[in-house]
N, C-alpha and C. Protein backbone atom coordinates (compact mmCIF):
# COMPACT_ATOMS: atom_id res chain seq x y z
N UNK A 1 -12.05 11.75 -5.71
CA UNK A 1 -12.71 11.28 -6.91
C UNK A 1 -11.65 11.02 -7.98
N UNK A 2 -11.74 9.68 -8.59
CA UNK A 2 -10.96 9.67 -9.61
C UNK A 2 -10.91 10.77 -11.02
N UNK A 3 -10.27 11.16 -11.15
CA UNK A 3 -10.61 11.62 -12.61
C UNK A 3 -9.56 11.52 -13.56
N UNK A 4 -9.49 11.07 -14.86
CA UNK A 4 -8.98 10.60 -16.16
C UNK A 4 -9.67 9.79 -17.23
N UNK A 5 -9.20 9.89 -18.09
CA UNK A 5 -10.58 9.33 -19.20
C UNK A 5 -10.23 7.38 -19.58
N UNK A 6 -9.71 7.14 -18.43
CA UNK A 6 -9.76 6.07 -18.40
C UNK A 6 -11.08 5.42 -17.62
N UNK A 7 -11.06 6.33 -16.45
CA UNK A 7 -12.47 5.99 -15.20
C UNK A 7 -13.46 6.99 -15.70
N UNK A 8 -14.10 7.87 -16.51
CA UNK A 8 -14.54 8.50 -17.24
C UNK A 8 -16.23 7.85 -17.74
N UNK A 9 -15.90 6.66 -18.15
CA UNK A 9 -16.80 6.08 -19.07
C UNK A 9 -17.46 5.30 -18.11
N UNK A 10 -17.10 5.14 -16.14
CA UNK A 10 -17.68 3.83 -15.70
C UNK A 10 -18.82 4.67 -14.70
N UNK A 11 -19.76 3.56 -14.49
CA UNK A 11 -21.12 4.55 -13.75
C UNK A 11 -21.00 4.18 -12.60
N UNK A 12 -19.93 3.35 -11.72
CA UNK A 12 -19.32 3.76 -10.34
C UNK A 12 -18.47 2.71 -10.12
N UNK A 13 -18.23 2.85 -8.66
CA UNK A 13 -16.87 2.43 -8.19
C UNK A 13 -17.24 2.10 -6.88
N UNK A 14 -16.50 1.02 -6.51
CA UNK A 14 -16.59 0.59 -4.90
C UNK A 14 -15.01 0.61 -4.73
N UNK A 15 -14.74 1.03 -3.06
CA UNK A 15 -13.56 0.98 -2.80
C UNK A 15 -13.12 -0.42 -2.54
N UNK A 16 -11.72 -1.00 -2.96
CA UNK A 16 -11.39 -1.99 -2.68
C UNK A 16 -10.06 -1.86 -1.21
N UNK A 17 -10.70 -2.27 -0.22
CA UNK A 17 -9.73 -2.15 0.70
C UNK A 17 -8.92 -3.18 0.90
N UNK A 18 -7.88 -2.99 1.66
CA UNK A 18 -6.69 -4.62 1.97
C UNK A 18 -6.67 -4.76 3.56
N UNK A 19 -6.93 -4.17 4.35
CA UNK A 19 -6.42 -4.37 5.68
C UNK A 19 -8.08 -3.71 6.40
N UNK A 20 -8.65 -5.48 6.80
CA UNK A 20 -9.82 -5.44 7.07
C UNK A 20 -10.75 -5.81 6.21
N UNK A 21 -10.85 -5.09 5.09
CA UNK A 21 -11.30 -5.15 3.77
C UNK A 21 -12.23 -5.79 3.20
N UNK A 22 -12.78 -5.79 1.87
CA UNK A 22 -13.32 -6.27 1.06
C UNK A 22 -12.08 -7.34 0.20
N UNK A 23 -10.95 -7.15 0.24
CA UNK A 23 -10.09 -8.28 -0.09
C UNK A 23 -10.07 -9.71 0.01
N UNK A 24 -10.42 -10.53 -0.21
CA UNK A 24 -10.34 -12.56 0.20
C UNK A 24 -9.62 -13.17 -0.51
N UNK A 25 -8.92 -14.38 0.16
CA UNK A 25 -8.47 -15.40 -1.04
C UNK A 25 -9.90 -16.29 -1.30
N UNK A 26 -11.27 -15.86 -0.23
CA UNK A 26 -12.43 -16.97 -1.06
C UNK A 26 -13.62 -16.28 -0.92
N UNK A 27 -13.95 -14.85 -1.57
CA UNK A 27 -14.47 -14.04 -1.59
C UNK A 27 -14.74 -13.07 -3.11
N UNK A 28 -15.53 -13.26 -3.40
CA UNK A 28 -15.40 -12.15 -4.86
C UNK A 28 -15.63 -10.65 -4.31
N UNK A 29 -15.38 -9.64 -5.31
CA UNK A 29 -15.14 -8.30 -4.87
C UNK A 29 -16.70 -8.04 -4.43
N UNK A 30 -17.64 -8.63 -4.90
CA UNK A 30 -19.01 -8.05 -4.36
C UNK A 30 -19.26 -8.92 -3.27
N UNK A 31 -18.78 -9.59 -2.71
CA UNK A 31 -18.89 -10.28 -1.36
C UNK A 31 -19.47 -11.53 -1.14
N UNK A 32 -19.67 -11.90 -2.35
CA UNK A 32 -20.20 -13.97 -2.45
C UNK A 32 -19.24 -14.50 -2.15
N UNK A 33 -19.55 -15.40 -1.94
CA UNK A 33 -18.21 -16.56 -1.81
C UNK A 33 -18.06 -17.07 -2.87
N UNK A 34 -16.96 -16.95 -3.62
CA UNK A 34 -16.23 -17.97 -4.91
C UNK A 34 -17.20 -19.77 -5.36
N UNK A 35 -16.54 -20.00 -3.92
CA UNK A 35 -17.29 -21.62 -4.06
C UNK A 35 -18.62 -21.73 -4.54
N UNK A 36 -19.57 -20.96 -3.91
CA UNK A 36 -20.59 -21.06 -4.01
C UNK A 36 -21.21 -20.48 -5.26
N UNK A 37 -20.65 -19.94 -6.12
CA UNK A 37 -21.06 -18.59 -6.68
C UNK A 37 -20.81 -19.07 -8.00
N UNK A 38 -21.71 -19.40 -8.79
CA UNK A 38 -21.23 -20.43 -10.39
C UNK A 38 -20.68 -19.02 -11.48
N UNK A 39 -19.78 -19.81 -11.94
CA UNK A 39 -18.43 -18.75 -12.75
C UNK A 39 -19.98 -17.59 -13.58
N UNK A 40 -20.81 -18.19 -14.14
CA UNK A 40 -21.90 -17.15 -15.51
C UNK A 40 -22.56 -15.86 -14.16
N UNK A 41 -22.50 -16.17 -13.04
CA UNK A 41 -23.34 -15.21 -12.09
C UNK A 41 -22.33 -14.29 -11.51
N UNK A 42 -20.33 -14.22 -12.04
CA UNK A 42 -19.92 -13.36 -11.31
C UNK A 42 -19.86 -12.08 -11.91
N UNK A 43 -19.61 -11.14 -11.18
CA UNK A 43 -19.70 -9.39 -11.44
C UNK A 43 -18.20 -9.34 -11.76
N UNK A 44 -18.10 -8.67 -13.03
CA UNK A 44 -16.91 -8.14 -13.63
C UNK A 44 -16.20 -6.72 -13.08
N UNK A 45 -15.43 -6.36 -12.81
CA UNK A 45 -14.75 -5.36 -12.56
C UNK A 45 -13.38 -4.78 -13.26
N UNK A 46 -12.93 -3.45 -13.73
CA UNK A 46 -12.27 -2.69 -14.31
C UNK A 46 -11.26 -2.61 -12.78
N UNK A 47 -9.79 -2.56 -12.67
CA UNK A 47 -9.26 -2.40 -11.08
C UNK A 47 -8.70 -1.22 -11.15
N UNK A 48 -8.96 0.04 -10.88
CA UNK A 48 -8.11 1.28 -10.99
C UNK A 48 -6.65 1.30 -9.68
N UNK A 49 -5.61 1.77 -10.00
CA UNK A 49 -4.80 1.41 -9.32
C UNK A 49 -4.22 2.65 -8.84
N UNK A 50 -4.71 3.23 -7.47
CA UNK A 50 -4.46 4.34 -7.17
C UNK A 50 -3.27 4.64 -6.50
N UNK A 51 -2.59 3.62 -6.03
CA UNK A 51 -1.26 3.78 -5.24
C UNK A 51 -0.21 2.37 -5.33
N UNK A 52 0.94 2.85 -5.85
CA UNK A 52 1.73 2.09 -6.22
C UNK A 52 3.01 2.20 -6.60
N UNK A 53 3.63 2.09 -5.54
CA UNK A 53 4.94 2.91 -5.55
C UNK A 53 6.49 2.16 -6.66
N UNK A 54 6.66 2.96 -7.27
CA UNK A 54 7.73 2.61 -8.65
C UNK A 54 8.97 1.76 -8.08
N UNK A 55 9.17 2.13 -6.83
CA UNK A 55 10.75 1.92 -6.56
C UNK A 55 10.90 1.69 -4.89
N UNK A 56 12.18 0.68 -4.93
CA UNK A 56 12.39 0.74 -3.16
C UNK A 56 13.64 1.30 -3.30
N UNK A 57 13.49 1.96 -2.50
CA UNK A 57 13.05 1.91 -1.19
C UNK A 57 12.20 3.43 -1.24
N UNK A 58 10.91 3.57 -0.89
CA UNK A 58 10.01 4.27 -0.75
C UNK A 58 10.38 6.19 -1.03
N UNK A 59 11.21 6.37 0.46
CA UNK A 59 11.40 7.30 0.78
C UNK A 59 12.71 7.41 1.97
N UNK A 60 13.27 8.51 2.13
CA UNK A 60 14.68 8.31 3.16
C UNK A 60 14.05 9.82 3.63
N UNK A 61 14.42 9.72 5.44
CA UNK A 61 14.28 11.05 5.97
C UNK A 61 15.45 11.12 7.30
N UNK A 62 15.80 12.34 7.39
CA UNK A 62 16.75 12.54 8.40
C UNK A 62 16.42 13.51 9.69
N UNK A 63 15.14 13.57 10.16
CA UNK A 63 14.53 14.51 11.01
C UNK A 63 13.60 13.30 12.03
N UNK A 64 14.02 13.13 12.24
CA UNK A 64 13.51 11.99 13.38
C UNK A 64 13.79 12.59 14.89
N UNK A 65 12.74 12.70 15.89
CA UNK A 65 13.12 13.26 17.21
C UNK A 65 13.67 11.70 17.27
N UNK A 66 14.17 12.05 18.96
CA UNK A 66 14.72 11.34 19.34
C UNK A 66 13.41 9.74 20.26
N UNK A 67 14.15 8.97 19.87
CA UNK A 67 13.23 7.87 20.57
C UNK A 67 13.77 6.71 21.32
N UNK A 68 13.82 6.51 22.80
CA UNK A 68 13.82 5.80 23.65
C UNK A 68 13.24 4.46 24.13
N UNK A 69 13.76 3.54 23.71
CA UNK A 69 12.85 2.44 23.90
C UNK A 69 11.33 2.45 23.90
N UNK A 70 10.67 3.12 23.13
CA UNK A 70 9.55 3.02 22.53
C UNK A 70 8.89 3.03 21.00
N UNK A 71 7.77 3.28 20.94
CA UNK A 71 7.33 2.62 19.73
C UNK A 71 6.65 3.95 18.69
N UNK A 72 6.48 5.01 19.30
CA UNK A 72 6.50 6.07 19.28
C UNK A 72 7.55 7.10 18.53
N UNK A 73 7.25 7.06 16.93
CA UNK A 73 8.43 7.67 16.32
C UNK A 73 7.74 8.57 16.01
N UNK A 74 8.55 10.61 15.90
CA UNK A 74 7.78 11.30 15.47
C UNK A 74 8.74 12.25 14.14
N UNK A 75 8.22 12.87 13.70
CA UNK A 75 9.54 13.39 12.04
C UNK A 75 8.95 15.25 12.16
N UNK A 76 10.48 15.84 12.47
CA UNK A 76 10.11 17.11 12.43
C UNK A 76 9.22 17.51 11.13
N UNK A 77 9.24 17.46 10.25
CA UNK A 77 8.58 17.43 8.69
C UNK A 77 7.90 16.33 8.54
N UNK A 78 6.54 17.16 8.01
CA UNK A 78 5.59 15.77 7.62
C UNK A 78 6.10 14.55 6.76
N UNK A 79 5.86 13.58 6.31
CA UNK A 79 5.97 13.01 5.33
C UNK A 79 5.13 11.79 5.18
N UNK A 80 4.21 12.21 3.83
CA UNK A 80 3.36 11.48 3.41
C UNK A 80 3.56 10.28 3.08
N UNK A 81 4.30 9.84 2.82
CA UNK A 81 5.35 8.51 1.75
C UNK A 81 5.32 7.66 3.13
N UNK A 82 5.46 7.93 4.19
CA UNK A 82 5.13 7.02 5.30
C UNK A 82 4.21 6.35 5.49
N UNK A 83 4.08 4.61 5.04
CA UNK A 83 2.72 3.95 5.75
C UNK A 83 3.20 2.74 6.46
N UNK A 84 1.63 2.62 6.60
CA UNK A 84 2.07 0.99 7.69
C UNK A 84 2.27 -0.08 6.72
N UNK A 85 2.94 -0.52 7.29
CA UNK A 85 3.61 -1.76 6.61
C UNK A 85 4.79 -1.88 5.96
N UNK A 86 5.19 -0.51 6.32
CA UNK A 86 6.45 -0.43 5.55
C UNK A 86 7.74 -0.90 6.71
N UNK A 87 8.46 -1.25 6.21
CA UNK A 87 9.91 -1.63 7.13
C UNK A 87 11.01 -0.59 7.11
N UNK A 88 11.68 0.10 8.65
CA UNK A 88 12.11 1.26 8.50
C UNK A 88 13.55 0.49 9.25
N UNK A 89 14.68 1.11 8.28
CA UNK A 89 15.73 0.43 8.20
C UNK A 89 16.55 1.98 8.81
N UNK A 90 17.71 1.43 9.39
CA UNK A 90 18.76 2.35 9.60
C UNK A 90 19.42 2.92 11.29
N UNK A 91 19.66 4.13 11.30
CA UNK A 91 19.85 4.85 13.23
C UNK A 91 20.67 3.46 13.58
N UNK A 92 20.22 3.36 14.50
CA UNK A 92 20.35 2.24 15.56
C UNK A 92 19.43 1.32 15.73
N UNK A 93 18.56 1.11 14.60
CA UNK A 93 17.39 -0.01 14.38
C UNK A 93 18.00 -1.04 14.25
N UNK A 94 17.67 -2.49 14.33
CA UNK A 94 18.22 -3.51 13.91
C UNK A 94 18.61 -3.61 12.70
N UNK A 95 19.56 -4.62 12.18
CA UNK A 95 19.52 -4.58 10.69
C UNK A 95 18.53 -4.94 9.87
N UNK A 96 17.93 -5.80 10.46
CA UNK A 96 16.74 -6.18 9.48
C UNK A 96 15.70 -5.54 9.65
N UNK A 97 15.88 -3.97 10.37
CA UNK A 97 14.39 -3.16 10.24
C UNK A 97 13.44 -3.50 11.29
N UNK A 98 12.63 -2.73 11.49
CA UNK A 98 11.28 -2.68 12.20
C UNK A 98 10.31 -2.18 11.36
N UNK A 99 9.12 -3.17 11.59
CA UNK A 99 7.75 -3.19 10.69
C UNK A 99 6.40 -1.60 11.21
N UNK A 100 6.65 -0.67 10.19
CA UNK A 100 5.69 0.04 10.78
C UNK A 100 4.20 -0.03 11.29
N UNK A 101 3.57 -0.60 12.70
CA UNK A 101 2.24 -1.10 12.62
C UNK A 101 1.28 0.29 12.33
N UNK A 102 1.20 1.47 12.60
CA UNK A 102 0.03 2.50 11.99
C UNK A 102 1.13 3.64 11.97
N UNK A 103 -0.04 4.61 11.21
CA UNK A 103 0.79 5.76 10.57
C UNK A 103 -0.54 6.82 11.53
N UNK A 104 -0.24 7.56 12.90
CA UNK A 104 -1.11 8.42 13.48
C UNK A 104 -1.19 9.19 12.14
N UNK A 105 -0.29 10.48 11.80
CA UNK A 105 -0.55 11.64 10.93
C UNK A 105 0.72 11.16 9.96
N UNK A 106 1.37 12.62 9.19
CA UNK A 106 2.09 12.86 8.00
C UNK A 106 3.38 12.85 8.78
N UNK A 107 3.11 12.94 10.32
CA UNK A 107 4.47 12.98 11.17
C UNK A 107 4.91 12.38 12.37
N UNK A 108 3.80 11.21 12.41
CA UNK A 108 3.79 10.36 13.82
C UNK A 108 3.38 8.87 13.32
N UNK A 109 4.51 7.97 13.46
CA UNK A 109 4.05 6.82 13.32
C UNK A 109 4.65 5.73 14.73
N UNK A 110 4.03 4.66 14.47
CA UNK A 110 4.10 3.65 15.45
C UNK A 110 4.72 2.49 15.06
N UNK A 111 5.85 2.21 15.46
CA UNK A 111 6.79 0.95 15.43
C UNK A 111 6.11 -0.29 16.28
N UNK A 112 6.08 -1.61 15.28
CA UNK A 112 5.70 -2.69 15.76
C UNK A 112 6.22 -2.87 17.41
N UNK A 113 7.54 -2.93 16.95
CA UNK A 113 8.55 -3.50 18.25
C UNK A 113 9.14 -2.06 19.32
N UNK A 114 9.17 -2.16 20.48
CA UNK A 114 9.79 -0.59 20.83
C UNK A 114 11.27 -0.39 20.50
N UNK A 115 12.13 0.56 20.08
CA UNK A 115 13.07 0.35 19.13
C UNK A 115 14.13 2.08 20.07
N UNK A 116 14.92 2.37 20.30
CA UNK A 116 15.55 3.36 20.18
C UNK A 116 16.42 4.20 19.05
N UNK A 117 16.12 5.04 18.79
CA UNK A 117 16.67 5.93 17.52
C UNK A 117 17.41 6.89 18.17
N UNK A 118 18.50 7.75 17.57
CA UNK A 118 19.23 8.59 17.50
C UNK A 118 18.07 9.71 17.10
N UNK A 119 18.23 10.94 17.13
CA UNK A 119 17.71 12.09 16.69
C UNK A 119 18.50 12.78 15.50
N UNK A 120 17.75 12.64 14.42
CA UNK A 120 18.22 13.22 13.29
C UNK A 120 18.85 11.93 12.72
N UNK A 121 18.79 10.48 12.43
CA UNK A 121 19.10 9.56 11.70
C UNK A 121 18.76 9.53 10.65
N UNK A 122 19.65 8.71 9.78
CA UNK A 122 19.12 8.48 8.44
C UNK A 122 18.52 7.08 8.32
N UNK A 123 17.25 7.10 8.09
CA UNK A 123 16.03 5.94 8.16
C UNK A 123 15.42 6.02 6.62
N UNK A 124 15.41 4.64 6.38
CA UNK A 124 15.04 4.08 5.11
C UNK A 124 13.93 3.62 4.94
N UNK A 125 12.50 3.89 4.35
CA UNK A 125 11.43 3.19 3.96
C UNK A 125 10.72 2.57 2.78
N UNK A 126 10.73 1.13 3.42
CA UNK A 126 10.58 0.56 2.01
C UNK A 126 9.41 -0.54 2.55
N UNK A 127 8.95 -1.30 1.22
CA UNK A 127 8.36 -2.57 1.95
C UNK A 127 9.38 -3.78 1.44
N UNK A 128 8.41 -4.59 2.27
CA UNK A 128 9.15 -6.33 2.15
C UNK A 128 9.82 -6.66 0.80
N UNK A 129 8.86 -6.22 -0.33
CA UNK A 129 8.62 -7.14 -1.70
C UNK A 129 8.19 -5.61 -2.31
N UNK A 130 8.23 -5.86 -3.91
CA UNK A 130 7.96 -4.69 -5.14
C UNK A 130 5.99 -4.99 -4.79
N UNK A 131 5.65 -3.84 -5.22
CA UNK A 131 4.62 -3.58 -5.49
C UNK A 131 3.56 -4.69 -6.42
N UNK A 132 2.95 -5.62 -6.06
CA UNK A 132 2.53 -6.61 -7.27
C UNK A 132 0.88 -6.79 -6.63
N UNK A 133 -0.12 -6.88 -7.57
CA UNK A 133 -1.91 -7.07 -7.38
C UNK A 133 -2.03 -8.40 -8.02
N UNK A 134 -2.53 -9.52 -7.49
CA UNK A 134 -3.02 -10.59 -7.86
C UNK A 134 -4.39 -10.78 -8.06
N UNK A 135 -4.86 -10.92 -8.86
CA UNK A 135 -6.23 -10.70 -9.44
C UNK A 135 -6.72 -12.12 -10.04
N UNK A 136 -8.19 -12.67 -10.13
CA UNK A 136 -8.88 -13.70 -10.87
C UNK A 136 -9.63 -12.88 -11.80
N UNK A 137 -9.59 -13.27 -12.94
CA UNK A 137 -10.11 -12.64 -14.54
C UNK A 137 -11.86 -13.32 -14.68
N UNK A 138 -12.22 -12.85 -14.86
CA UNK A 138 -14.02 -13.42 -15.21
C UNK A 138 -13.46 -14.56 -16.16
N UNK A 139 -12.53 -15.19 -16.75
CA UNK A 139 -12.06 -16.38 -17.50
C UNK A 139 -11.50 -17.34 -16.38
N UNK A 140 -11.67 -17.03 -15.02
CA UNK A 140 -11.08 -17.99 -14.05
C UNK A 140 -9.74 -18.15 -13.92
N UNK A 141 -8.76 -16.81 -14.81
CA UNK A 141 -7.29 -16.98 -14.92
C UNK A 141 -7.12 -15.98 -13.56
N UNK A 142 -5.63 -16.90 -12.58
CA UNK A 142 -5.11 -16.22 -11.87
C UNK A 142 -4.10 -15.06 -12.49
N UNK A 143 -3.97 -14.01 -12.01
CA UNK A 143 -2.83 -13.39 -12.60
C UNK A 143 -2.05 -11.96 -11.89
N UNK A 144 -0.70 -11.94 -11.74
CA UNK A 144 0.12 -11.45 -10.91
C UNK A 144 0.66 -9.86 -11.43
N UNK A 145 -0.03 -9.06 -11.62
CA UNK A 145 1.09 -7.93 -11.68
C UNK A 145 1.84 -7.39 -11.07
N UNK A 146 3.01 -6.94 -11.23
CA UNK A 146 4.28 -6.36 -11.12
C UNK A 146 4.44 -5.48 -10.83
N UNK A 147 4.63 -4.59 -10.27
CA UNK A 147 4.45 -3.22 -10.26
C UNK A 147 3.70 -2.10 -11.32
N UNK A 148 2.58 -2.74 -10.88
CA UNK A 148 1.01 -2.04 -11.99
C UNK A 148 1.41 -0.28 -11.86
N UNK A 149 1.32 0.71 -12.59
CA UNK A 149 1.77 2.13 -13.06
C UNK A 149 0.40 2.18 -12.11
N UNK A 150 0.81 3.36 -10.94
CA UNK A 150 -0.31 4.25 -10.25
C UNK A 150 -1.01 5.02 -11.22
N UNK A 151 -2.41 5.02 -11.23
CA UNK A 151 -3.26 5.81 -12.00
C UNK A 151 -3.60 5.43 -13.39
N UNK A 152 -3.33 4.06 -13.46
CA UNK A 152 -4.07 3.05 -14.34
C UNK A 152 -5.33 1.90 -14.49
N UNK A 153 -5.81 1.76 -14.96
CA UNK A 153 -7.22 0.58 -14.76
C UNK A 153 -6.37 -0.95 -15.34
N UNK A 154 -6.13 -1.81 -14.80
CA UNK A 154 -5.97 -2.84 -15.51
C UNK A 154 -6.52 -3.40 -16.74
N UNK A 155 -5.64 -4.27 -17.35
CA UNK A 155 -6.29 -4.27 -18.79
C UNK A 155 -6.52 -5.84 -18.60
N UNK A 156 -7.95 -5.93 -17.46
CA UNK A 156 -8.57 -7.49 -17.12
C UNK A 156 -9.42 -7.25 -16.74
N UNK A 157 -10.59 -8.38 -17.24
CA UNK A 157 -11.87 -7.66 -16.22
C UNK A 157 -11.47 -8.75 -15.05
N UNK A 158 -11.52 -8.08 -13.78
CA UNK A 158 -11.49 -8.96 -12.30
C UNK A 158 -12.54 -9.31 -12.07
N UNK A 159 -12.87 -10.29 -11.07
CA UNK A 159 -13.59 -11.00 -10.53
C UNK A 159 -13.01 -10.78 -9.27
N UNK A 160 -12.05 -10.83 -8.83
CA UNK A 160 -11.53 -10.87 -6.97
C UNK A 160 -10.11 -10.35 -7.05
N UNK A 161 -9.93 -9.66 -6.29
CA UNK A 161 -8.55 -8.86 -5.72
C UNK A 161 -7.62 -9.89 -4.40
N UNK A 162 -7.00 -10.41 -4.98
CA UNK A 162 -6.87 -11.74 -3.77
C UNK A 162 -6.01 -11.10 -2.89
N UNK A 163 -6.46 -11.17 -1.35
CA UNK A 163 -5.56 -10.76 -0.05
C UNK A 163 -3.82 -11.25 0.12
N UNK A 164 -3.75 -11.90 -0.15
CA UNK A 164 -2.77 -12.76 -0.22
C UNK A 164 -2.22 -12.75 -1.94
N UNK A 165 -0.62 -12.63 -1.77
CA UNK A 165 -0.31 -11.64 -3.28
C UNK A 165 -0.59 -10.04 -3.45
N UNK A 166 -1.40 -9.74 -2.67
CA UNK A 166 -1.49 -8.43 -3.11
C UNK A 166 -0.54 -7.49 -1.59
N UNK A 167 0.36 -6.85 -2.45
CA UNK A 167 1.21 -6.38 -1.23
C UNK A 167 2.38 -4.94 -2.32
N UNK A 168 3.71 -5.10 -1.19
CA UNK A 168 4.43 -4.15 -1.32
C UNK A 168 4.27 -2.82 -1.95
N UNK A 169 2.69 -2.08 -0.97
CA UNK A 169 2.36 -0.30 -1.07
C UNK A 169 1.49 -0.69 -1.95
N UNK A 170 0.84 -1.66 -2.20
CA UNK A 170 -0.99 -1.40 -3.55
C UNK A 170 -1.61 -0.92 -1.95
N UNK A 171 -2.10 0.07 -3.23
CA UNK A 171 -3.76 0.70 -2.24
C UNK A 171 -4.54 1.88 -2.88
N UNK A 172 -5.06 2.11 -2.32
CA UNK A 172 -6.59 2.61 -2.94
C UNK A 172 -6.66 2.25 -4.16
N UNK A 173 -7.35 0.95 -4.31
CA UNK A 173 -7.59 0.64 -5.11
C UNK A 173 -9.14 0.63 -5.47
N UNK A 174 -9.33 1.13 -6.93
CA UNK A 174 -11.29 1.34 -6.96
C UNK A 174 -11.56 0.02 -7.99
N UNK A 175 -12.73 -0.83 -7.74
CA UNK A 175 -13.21 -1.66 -8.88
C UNK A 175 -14.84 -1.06 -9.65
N UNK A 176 -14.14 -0.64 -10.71
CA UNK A 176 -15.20 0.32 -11.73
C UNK A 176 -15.52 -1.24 -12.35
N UNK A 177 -17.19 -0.69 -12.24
CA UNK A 177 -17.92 -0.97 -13.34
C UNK A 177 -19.19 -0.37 -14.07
């Protein structure tokens, strides 16, 4: 549950997901289609911004078992800061990284490509691009934030959370109204 006296004053919240989601580039957050949907009939939304990471590269860990041409990476110590989509740089990975496709737990994740690691490497996690939410304003303005501060409401009312633009670690994101 959110709590701060920013989300305080709103009488609920739908989750806004990205992968699968309620997200579209031709979709409003309540699930009409844009086209169809004349600008005076759309639903306004407040975007609370629950995850959003300040800085790359994410997180660095040096407890990695060992991994053999598979895809199957596991970390003696949990670590939360691990998700999918992030690109894990370093060991004996390529230089340009391998794309994390799911995160099992806090200590088992799954590499796109099968990859061999050293045991006990130093591995880098970051994403592609900075943290930025692309949003349409009930005024029909597109607009790009930057690395939006985790645990803030935007200061726009939204209309749509666009799939596309919205990237590097946004997530759980709630649309209060």
């Amino acid at each position: 549950m959110i709590r701060n006296y920013y989300t305080d004053s709103y009488k609920s919240g739908i989750a806004v997901t990205i992968s699968g989601g309620n997200l579209s580039d031709d979709n409003l957050l309540d699930g009409r289609a844009k086209a169809t949907t004349p600008q005076g009939a759309w639903k306004e939304y407040n975007i609370y911004i629950g995850e959003s990471p300040t800085a790359l590269p994410v997180t660095t860990t040096s407890n990695n078992t060992i991994v053999s041409n598979s895809t199957n990476v596991g970390l003696a110590s949990p670590n939360a800061q691990v998700k999918a989509g992030m690109r894990v740089t370093g060991g004996t990975l390529p230089a340009a990284g391998v794309l994390i496709a799911s995160v099992t737990n806090s200590s088992n994740y799954v590499l796109a490509a099968a990859s061999s690691i050293a045991a006990n490497s130093t591995l880098t996690y970051s994403y592609d691009s900075e943290a930025k939410i692309k949003v349409l304003t009930i005024n029909n303005e597109v607009i790009t934030f930057v690395k939006p501060a985790q645990g803030f409401v935007l200061p726009v009312s939204v209309v749509q959370v666009y799939a596309t633009g919205t990237e590097g670690g946004i997530s759980n994101l709630v649309a209060l109204s």
